[in-house]
N, C-alpha and C. Protein backbone atom coordinates (compact mmCIF):
# COMPACT_ATOMS: atom_id res chain seq x y z
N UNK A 1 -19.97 7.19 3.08
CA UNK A 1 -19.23 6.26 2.25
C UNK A 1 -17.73 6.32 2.55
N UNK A 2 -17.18 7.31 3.20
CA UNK A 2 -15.89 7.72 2.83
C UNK A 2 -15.07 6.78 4.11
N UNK A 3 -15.92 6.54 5.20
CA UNK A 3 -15.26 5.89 6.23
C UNK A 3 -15.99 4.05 5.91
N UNK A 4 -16.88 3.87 4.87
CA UNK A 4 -16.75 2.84 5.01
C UNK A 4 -15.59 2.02 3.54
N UNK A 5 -15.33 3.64 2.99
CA UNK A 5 -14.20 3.24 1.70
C UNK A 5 -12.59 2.86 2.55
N UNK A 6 -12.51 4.12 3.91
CA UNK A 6 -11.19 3.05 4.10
C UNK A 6 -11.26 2.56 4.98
N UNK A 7 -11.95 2.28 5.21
CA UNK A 7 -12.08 0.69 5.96
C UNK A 7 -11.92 -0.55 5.40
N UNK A 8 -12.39 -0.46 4.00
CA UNK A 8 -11.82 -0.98 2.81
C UNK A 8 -10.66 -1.09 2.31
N UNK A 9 -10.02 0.49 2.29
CA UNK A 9 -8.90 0.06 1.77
C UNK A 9 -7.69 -0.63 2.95
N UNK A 10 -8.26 -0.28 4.09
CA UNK A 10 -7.53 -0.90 5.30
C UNK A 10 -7.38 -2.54 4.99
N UNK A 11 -8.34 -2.84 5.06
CA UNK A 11 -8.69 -4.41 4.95
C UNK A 11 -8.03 -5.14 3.62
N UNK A 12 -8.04 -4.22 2.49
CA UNK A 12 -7.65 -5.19 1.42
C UNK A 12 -6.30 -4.61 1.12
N UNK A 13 -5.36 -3.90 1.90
CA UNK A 13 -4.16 -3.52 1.17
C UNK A 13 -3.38 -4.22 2.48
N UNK A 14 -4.13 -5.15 3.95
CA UNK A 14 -3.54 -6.02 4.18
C UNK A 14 -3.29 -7.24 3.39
N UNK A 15 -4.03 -7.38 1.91
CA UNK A 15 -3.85 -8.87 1.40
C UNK A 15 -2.84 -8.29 -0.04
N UNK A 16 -2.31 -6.96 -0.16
CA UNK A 16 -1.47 -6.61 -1.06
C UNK A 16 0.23 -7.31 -1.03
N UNK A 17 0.42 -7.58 -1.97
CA UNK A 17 2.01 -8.19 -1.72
C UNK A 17 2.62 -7.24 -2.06
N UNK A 18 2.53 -6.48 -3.05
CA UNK A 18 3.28 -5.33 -3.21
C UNK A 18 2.55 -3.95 -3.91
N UNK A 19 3.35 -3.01 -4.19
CA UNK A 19 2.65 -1.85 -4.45
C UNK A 19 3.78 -1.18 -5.38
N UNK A 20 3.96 -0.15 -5.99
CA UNK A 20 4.58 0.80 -6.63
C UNK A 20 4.45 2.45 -5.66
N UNK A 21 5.83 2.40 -4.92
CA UNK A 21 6.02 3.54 -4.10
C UNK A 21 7.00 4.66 -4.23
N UNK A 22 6.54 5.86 -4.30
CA UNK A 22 7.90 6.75 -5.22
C UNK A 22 7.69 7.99 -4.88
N UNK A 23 8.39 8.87 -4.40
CA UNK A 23 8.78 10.27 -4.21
C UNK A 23 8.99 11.22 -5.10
N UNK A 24 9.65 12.32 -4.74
CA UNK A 24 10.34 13.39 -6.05
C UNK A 24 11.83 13.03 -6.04
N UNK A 25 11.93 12.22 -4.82
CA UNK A 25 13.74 11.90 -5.31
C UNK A 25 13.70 10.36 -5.41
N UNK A 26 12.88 9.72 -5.20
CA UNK A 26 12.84 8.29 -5.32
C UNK A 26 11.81 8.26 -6.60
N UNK A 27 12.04 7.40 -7.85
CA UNK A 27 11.14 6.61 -8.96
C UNK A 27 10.72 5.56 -8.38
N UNK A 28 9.38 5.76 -8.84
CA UNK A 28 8.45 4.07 -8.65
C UNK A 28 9.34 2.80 -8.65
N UNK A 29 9.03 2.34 -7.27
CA UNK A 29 10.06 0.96 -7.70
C UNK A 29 8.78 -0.10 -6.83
N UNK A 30 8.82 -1.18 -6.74
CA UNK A 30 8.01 -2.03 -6.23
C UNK A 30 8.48 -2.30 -4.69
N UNK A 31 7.64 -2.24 -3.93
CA UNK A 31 7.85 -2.61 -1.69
C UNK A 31 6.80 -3.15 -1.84
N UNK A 32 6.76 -4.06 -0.51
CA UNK A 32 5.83 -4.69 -0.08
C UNK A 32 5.44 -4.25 1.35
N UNK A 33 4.06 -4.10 0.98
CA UNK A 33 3.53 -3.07 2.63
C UNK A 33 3.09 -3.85 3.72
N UNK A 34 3.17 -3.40 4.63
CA UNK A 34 2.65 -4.40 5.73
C UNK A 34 1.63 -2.69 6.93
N UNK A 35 0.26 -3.70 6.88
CA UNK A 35 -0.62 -2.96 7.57
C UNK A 35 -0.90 -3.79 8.73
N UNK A 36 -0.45 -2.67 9.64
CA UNK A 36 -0.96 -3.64 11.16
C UNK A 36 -2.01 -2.67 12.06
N UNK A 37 -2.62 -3.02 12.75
CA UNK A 37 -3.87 -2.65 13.50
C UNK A 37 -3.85 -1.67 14.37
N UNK A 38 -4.92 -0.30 13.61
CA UNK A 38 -4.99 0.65 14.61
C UNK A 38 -3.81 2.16 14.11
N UNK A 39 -2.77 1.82 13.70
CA UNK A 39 -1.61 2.65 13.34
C UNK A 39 -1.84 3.63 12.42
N UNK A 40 -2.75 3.57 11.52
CA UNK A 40 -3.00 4.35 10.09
C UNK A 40 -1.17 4.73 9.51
N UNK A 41 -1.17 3.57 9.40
CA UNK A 41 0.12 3.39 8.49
C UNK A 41 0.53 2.23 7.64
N UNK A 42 1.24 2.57 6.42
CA UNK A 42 1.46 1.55 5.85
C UNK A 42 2.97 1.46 5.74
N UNK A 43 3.55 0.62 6.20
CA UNK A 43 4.98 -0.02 6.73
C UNK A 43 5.69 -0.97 5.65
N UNK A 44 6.85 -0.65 5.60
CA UNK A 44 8.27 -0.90 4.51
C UNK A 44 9.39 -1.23 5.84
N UNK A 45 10.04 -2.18 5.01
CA UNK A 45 11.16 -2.10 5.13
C UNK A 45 11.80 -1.89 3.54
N UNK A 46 13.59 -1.23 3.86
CA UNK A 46 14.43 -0.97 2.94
C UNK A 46 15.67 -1.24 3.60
N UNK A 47 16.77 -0.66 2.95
CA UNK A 47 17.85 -0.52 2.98
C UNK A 47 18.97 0.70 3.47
N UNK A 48 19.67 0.47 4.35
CA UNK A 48 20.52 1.97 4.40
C UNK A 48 20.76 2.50 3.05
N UNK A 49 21.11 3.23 2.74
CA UNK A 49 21.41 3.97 1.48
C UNK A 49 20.92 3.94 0.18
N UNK A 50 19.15 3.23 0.19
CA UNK A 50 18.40 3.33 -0.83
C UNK A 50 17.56 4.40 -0.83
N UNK A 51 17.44 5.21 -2.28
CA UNK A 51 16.44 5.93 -2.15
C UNK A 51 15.41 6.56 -1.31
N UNK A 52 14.46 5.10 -1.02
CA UNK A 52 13.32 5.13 0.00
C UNK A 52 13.59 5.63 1.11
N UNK A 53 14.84 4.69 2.09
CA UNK A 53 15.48 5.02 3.24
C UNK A 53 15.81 6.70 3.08
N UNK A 54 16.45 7.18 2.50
CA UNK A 54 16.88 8.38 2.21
C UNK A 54 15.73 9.50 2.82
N UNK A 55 14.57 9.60 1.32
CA UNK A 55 14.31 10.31 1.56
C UNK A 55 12.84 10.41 3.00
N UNK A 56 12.51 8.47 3.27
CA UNK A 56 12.31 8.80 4.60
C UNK A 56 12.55 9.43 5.61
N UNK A 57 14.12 9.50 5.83
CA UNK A 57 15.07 10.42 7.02
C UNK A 57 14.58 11.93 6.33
N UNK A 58 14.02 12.38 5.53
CA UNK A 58 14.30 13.97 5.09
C UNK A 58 12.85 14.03 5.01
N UNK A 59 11.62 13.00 5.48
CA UNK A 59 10.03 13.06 5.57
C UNK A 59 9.47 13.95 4.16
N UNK A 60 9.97 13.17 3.47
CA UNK A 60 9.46 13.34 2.16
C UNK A 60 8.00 13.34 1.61
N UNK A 61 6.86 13.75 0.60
CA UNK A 61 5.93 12.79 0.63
C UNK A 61 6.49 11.90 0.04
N UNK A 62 4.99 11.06 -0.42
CA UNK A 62 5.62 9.84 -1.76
C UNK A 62 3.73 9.78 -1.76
N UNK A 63 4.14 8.61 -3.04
CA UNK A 63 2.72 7.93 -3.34
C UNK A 63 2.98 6.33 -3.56
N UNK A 64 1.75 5.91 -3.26
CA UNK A 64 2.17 4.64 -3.65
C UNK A 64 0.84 4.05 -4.22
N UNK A 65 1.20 3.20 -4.78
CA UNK A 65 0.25 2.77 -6.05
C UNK A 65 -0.06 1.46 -5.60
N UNK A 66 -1.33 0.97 -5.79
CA UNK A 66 -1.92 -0.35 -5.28
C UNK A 66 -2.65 -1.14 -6.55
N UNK A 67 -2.13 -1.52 -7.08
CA UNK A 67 -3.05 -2.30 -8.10
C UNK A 67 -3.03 -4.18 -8.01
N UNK A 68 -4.05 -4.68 -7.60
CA UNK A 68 -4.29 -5.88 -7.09
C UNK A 68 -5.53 -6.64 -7.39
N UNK A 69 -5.85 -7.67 -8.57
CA UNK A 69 -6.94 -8.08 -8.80
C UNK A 69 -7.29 -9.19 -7.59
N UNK A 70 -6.67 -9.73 -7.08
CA UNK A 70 -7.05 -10.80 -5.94
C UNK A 70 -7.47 -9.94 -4.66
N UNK A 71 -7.24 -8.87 -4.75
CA UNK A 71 -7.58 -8.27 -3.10
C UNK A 71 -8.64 -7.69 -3.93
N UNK A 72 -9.12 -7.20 -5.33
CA UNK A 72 -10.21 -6.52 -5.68
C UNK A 72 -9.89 -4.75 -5.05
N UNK A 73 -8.68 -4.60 -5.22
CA UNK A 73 -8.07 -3.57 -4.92
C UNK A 73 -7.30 -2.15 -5.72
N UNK A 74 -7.39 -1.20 -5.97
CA UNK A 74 -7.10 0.09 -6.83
C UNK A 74 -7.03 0.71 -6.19
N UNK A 75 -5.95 1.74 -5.73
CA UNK A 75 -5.60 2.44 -5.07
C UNK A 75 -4.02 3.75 -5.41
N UNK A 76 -4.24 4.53 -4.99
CA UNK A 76 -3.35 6.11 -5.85
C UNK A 76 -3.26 6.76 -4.35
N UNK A 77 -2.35 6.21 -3.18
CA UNK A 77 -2.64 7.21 -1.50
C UNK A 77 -1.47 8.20 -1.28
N UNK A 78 -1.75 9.17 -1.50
CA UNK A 78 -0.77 10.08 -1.06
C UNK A 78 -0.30 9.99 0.44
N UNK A 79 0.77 10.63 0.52
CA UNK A 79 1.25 10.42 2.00
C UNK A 79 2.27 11.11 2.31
N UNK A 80 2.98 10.56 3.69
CA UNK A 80 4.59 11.13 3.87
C UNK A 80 5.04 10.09 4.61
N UNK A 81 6.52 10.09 4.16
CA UNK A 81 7.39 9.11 4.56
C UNK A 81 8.22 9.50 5.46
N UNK A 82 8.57 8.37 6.57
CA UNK A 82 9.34 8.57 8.16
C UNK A 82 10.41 7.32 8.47
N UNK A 83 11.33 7.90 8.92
CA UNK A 83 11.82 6.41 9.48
C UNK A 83 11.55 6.43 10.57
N UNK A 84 10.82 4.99 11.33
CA UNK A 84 10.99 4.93 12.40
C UNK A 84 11.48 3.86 13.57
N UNK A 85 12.33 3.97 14.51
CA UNK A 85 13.59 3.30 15.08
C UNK A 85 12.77 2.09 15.86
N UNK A 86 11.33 1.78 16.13
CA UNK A 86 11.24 1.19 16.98
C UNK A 86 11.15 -0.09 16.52
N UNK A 87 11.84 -1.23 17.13
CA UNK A 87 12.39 -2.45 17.51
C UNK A 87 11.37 -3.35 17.62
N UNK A 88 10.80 -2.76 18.28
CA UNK A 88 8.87 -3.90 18.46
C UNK A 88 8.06 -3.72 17.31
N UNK A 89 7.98 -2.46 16.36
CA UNK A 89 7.50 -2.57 15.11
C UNK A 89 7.66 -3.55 14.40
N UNK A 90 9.54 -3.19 14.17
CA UNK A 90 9.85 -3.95 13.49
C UNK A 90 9.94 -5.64 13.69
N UNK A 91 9.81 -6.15 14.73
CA UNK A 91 9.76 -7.35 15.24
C UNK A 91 8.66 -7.96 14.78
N UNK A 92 7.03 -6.85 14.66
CA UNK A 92 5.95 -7.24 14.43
C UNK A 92 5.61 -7.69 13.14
N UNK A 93 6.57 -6.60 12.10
CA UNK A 93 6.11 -6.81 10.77
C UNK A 93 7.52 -7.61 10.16
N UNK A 94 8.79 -8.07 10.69
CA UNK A 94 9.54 -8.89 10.22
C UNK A 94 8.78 -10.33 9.35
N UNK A 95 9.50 -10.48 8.04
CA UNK A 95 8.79 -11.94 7.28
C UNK A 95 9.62 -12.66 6.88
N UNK A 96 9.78 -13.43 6.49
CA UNK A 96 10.67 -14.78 5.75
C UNK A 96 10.81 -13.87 4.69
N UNK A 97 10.07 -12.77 4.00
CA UNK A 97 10.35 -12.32 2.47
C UNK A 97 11.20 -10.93 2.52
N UNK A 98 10.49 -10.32 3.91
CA UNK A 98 12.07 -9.53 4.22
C UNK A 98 13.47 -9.84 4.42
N UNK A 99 13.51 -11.09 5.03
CA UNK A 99 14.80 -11.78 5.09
C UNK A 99 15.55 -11.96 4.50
N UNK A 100 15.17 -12.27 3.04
CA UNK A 100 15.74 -12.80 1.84
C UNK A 100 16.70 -11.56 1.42
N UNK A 101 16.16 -10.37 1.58
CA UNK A 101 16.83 -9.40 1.10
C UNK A 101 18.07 -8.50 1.83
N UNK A 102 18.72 -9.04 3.53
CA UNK A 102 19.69 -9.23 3.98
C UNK A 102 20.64 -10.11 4.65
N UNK A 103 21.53 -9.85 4.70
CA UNK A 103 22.62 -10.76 4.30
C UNK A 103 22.38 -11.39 6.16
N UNK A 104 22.50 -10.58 6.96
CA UNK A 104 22.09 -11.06 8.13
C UNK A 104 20.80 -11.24 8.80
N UNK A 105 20.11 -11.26 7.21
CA UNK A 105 18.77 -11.42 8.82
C UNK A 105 18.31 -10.13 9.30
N UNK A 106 17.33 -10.62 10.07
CA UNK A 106 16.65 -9.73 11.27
C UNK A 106 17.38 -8.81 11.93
N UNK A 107 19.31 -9.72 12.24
CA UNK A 107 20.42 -8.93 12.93
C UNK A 107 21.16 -7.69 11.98
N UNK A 108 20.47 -7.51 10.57
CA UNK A 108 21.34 -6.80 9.73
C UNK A 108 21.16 -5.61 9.84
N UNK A 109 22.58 -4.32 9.92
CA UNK A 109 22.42 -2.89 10.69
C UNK A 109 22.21 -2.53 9.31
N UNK A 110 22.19 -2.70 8.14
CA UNK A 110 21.25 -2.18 7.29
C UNK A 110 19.82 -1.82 7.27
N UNK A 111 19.14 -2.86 8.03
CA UNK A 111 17.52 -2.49 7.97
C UNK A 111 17.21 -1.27 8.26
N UNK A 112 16.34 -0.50 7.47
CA UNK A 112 15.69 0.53 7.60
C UNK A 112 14.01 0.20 7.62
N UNK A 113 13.57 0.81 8.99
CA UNK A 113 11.84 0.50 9.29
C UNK A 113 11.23 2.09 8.54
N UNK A 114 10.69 1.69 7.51
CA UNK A 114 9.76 2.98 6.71
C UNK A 114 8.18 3.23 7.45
N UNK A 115 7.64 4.48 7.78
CA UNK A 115 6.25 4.37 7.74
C UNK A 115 5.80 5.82 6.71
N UNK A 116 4.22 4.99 5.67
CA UNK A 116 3.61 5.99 5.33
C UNK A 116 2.34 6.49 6.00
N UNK A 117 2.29 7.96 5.86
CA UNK A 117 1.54 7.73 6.90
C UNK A 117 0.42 8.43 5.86
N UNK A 118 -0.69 7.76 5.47
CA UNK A 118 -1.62 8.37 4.30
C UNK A 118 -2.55 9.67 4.84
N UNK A 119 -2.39 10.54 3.65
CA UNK A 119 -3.28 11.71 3.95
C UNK A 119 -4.31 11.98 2.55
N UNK A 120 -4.19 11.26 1.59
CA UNK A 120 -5.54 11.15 0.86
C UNK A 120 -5.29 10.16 -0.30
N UNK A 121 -6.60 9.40 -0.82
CA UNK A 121 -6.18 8.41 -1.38
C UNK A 121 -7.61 8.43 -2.34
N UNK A 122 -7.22 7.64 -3.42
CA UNK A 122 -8.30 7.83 -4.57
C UNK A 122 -8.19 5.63 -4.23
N UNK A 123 -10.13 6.06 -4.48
CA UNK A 123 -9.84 4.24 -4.16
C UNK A 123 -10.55 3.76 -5.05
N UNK A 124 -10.56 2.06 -5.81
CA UNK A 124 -11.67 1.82 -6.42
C UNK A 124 -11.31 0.45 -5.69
N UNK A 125 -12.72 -0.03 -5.25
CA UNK A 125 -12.55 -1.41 -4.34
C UNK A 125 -13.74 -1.68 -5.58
N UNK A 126 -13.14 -2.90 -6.19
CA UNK A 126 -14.03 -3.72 -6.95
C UNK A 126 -14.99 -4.85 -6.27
N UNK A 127 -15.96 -5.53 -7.11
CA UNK A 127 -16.47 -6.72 -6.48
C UNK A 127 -15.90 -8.09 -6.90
N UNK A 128 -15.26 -8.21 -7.34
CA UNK A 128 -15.20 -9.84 -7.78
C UNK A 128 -15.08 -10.07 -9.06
N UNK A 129 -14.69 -11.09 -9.28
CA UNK A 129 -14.42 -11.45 -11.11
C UNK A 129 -15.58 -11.88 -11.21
N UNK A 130 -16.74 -12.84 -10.66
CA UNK A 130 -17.79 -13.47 -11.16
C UNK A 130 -18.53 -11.91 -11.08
N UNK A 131 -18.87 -11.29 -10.09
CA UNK A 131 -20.06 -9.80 -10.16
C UNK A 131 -19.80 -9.11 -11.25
N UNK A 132 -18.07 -8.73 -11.58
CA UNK A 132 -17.71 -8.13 -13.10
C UNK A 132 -18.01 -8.26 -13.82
N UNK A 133 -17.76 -9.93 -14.25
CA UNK A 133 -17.82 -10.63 -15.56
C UNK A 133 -19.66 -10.11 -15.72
N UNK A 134 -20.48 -10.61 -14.63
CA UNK A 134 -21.85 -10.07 -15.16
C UNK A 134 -22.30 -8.82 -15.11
N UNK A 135 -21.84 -7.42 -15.11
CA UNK A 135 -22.04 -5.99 -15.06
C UNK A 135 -21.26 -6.05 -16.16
N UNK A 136 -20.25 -6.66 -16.77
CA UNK A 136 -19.47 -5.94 -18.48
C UNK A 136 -20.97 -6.81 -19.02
N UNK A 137 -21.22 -8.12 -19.29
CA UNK A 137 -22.11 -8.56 -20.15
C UNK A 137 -23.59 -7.55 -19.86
N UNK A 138 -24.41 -7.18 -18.47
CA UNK A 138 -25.20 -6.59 -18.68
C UNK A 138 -24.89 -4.85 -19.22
N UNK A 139 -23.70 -4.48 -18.96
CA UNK A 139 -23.80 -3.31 -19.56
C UNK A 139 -23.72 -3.44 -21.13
N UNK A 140 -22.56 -4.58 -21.61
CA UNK A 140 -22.88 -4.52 -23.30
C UNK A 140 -24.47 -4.39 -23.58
N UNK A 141 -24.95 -5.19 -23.03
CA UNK A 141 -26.32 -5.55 -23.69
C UNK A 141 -26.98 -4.04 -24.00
N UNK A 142 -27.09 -3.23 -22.51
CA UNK A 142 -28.17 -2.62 -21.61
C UNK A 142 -27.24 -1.33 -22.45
N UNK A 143 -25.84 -1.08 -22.97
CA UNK A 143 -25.79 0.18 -22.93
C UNK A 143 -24.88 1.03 -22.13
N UNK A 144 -25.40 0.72 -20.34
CA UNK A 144 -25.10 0.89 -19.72
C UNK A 144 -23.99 0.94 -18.96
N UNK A 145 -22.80 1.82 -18.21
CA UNK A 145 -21.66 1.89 -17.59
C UNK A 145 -21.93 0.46 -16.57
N UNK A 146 -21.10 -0.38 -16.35
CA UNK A 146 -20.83 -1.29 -15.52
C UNK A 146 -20.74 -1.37 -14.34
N UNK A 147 -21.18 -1.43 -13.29
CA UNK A 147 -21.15 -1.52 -11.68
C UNK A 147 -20.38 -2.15 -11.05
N UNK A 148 -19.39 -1.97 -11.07
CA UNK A 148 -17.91 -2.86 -10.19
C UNK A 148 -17.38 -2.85 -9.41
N UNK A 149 -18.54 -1.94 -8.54
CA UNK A 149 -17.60 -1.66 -6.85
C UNK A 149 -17.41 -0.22 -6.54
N UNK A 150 -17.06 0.08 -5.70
CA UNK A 150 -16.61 1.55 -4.96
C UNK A 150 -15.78 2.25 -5.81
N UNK A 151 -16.00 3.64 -5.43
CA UNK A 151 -14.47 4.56 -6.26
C UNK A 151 -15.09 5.45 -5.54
N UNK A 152 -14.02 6.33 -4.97
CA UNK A 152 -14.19 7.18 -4.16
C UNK A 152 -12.64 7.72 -3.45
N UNK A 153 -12.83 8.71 -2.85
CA UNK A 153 -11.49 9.67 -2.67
C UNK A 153 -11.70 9.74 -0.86
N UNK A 154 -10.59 9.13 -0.26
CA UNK A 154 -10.80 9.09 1.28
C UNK A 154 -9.67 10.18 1.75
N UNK A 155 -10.18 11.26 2.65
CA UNK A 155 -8.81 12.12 3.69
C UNK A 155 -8.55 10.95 5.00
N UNK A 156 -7.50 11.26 5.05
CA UNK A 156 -6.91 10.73 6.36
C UNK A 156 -6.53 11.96 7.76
């Protein structure tokens, strides 16, 4: 189960817009992750002299929190945080929604490229609002705990 849980969480925390990501020197604040193929990483951008950036440079852990009813997604992944310099990363995962948040663009020497790199993660991959909606009504009836999908704890 455990390799077909993140394979799961691979797949649906590409359709995440954002997450809640936070350290011992950084508080939960909201990023938006970007998962690209093969890397076992989940990728940020930030800012020179924010928090995140910070304690990336000092490979901090962190956690980051995934809660997403459209991806059918729950997620708690521990990890550690890195900055890393490369140019083609960042080229890959650049967006119109990163943009917004410097003053120059793509060209701005503020950007900081984050990677987490996960080493264990508590997951619950749900099924769907229609499969839900009928596992709460058959469990009222039946008694019974509700069947809503995966939960399970993946190492990296």
């Amino acid at each position: 189960m455990s390799d077909d849980l993140r394979e799961t969480l691979w797949k649906r925390l590409d359709k995440l817009q954002a997450g809640m990501l936070s350290t011992a020197s950084a508080p939960p604040r909201p990023m938006a992750p970007t998962i690209t193929d093969d890397d076992n990483a989940i990728w940020f951008i930030t800012a020179k002299g924010t928090d995140i950036a910070d304690a990336a440079a000092k490979g901090e852990t962190c956690k980051f929190i995934a809660a997403c009813p459209s991806a059918h997604l729950y997620a708690d992944i521990d990890g550690a945080l890195s900055v890393e310099t490369s140019e083609a990363k960042l080229d890959e995962i650049w967006s119109p929604m990163a943009a917004v948040w410097f003053d120059e663009g793509r060209q701005d020497d503020d950007i900081v490229l984050v990677s987490m790199r996960p080493k264990k993660a508590a997951v619950w991959a749900t099924d769907g609002d229609a499969k839900s909606l009928f596992e709460f009504a058959r469990a009222s009836i039946s008694n019974d705990t509700p069947d809503v999908g995966e939960h399970g704890t993946v190492t990296f």
